[in-house]
N, C-alpha and C. Protein backbone atom coordinates (compact mmCIF):
# COMPACT_ATOMS: atom_id res chain seq x y z
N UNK A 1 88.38 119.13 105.62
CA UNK A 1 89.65 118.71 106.18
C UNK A 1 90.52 118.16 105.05
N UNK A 2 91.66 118.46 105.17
CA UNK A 2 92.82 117.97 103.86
C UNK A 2 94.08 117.54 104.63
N UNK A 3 94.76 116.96 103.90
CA UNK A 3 95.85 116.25 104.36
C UNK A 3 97.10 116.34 102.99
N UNK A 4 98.37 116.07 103.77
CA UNK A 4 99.81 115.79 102.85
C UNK A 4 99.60 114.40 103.27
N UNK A 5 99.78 113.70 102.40
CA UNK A 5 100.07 112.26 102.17
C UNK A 5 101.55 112.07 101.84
N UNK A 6 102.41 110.95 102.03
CA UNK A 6 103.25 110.79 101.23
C UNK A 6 103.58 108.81 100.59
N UNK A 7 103.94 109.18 99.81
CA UNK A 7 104.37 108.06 98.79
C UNK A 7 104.47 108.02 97.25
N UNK A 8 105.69 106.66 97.33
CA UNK A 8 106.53 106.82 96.36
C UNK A 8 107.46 107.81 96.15
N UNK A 9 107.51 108.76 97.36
CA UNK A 9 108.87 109.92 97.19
C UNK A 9 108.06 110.74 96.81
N UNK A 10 107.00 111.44 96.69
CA UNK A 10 106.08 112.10 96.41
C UNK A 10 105.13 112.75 97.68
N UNK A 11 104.48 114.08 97.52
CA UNK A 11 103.91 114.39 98.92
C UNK A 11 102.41 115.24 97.91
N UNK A 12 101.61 114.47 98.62
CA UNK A 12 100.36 115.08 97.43
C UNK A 12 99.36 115.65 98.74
N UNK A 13 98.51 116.62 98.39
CA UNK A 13 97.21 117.10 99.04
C UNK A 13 96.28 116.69 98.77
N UNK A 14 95.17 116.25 99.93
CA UNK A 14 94.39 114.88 99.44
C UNK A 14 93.22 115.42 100.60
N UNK A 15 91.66 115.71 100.20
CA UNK A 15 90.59 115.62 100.77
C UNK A 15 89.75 113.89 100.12
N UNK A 16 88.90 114.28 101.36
CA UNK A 16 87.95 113.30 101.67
C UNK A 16 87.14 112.76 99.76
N UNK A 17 86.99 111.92 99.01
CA UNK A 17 86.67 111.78 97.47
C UNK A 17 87.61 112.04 96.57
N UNK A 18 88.70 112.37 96.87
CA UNK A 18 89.52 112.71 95.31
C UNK A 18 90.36 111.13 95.12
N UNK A 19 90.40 111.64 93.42
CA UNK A 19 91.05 110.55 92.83
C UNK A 19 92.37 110.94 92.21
N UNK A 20 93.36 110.13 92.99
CA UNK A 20 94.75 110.42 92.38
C UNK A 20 95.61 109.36 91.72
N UNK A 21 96.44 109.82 91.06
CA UNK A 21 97.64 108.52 89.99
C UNK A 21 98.41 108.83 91.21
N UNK A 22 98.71 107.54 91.62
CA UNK A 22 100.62 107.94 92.68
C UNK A 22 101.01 106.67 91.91
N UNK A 23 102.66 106.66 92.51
CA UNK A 23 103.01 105.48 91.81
C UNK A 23 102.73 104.21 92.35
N UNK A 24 103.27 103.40 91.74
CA UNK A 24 102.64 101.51 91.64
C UNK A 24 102.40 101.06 93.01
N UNK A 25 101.93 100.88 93.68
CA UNK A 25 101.52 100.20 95.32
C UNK A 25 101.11 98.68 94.57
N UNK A 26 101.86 97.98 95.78
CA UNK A 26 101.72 96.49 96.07
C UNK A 26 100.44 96.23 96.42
N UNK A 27 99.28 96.39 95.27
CA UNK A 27 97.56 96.05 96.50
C UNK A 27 97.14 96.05 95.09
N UNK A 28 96.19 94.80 95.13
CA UNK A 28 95.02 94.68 94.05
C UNK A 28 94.21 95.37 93.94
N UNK A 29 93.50 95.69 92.93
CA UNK A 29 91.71 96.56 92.66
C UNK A 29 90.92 96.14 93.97
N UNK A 30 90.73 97.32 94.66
CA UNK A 30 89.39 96.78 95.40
C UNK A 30 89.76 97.23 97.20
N UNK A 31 91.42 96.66 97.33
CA UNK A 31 92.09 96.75 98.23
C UNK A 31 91.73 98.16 98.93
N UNK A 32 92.18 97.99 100.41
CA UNK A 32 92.00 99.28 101.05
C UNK A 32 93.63 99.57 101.44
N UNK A 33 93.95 101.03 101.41
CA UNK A 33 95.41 101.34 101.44
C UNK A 33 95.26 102.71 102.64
N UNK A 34 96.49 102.25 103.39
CA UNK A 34 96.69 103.60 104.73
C UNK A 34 97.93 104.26 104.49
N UNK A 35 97.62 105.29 104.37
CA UNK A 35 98.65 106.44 104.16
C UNK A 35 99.07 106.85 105.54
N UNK A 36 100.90 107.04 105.36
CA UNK A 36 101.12 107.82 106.51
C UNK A 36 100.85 109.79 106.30
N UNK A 37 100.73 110.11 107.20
CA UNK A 37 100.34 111.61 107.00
C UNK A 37 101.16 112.36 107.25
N UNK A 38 101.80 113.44 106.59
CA UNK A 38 102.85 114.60 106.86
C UNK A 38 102.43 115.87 107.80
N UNK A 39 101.19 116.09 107.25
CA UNK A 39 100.73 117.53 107.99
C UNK A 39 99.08 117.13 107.49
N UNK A 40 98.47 117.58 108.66
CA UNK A 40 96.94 117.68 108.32
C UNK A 40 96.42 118.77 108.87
N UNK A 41 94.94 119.18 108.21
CA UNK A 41 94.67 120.38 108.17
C UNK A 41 92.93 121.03 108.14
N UNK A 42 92.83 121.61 108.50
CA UNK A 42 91.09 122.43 108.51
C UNK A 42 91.30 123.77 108.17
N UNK A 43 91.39 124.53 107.07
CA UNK A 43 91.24 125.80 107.00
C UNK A 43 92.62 126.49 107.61
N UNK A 44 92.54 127.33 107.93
CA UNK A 44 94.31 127.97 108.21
C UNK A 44 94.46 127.16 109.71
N UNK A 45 93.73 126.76 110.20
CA UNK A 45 94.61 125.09 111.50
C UNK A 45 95.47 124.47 110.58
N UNK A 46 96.47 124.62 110.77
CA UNK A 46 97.42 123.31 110.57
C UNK A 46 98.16 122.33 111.23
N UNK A 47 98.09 120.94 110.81
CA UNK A 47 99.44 120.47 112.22
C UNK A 47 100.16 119.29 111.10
N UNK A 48 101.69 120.05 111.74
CA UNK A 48 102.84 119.27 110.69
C UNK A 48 103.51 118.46 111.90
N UNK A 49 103.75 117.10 111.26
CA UNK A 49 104.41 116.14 112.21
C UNK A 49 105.88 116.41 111.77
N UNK A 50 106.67 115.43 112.74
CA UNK A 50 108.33 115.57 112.39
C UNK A 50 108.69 113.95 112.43
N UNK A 51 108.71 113.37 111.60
CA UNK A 51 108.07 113.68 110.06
C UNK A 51 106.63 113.20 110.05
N UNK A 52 105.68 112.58 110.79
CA UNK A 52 104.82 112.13 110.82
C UNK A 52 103.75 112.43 111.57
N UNK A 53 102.57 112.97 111.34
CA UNK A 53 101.56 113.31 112.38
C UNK A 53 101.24 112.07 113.31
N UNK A 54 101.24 112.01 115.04
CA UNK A 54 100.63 110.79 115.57
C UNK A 54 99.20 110.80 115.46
N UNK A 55 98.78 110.00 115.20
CA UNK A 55 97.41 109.20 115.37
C UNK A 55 96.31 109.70 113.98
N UNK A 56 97.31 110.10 113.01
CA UNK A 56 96.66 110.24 112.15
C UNK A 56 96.97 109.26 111.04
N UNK A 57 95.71 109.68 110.25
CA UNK A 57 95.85 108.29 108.85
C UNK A 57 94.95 108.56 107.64
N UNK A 58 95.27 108.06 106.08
CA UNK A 58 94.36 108.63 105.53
C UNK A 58 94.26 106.61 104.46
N UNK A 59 92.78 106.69 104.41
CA UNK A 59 92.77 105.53 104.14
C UNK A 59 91.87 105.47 102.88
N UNK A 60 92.63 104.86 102.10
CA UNK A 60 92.12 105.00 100.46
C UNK A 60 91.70 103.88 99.51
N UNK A 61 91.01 103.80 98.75
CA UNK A 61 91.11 102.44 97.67
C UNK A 61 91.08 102.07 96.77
N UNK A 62 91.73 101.18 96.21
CA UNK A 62 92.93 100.81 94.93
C UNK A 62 91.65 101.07 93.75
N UNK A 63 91.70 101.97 92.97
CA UNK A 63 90.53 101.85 92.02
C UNK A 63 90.96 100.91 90.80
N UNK A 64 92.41 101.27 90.33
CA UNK A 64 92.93 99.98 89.20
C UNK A 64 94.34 100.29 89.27
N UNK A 65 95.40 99.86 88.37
CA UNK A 65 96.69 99.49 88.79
C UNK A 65 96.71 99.85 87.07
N UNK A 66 97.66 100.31 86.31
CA UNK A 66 97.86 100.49 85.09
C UNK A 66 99.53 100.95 84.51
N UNK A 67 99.55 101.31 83.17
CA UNK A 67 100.83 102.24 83.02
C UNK A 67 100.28 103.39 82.06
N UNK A 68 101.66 104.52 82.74
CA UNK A 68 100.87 105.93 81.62
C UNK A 68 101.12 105.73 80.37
N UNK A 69 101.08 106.80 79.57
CA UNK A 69 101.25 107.07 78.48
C UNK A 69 103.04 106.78 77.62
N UNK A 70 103.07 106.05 76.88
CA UNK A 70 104.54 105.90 76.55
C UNK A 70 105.26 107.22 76.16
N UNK A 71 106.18 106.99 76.94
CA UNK A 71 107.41 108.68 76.14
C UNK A 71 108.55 107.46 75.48
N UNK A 72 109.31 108.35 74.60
CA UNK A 72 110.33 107.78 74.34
C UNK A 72 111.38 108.87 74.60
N UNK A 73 113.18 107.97 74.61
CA UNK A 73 114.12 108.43 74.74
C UNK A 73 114.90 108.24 73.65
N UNK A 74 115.49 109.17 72.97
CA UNK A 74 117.03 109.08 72.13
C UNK A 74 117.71 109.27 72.22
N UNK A 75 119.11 108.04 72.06
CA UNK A 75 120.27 108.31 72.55
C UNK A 75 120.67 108.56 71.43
N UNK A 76 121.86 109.46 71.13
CA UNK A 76 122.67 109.63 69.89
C UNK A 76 124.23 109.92 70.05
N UNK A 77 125.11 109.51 69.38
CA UNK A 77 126.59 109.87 69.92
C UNK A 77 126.76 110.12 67.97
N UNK A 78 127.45 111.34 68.01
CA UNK A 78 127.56 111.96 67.17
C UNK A 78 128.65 111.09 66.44
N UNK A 79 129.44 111.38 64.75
CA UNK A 79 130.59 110.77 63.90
C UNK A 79 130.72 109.29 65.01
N UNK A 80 129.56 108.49 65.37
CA UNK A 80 129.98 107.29 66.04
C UNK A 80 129.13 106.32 65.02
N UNK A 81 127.89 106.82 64.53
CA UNK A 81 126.54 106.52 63.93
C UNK A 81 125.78 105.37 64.67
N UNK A 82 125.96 105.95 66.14
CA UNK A 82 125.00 105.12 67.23
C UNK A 82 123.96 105.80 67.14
N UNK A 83 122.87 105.12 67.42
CA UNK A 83 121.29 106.11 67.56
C UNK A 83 120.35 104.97 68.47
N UNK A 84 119.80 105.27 69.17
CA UNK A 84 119.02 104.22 69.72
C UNK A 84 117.50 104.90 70.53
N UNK A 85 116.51 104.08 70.24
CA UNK A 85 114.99 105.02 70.77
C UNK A 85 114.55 103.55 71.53
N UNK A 86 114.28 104.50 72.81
CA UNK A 86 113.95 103.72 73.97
C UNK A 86 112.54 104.21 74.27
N UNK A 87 111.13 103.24 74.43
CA UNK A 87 110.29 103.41 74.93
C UNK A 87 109.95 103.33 76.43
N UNK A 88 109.11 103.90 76.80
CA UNK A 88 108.86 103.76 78.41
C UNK A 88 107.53 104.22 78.97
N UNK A 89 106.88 103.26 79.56
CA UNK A 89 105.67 103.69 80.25
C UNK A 89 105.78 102.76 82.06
N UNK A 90 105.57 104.59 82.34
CA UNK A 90 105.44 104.16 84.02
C UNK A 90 104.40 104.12 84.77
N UNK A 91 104.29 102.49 85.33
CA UNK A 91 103.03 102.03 86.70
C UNK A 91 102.99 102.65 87.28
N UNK A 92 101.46 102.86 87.38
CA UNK A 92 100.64 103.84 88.73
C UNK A 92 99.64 102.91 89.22
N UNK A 93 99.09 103.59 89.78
CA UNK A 93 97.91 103.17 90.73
C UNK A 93 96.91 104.28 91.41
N UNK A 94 95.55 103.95 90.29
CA UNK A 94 94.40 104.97 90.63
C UNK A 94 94.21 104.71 92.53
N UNK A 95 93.71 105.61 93.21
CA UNK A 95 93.32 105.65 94.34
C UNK A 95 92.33 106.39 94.54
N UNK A 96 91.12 106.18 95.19
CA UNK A 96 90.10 107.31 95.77
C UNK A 96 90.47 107.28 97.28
N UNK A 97 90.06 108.53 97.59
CA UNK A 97 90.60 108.45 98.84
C UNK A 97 88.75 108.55 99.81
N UNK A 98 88.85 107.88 100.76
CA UNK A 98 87.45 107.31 101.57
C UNK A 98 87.54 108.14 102.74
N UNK A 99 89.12 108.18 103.60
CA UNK A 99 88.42 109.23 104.98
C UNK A 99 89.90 109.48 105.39
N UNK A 100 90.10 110.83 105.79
CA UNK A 100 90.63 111.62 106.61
C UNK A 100 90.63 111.69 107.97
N UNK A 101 91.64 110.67 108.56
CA UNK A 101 91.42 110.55 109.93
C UNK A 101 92.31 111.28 110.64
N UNK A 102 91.92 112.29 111.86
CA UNK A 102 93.25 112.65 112.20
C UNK A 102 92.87 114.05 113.61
């Protein structure tokens, strides 16, 4: 059985053990987290909610809280001799996912 999850503006496919990066959730290491569900599924069965499947849920837990890998940005404005390098690393949050309810 698999499921669309959504969060953070994001819509991921998610069975029963997998481990995913989504972005930063408000919940400590350890925490248990409930997903609302978009569409859930068994093999070519499908069922898509509008926007939400009823009585379904997918319930997961916080494995650690971190940031990725730094990128940087350069700004440059040409005959101005502005230049500027901006670093950036964006919070996630590991999740395993425990059960597929639905």
């Amino acid at each position: 059985m698999y499921a669309v999850i959504e969060t953070g503006g994001k819509q991921y496919r998610v069975s029963e053990q997998d481990v995913l990066k989504v972005e930063k959730l408000d919940a400590n290491e350890g925490e248990e987290v409930t997903f609302q569900v978009v569409a859930i599924g068994q093999g070519a069965d499908i069922k898509v909610g509008a926007p939400y499947v009823d009585g379904a849920s997918v319930k997961a837990k916080v494995l650690c809280n971190g940031k990725g890998k730094k990128i940087y940005v350069n700004r440059y404005k040409p005959k101005k001799n502005e230049k500027k390098r901006i670093g950036h690393r964006q919070p996630f949050t590991q999740v395993q996912i425990v059960s597929v309810n639905g």
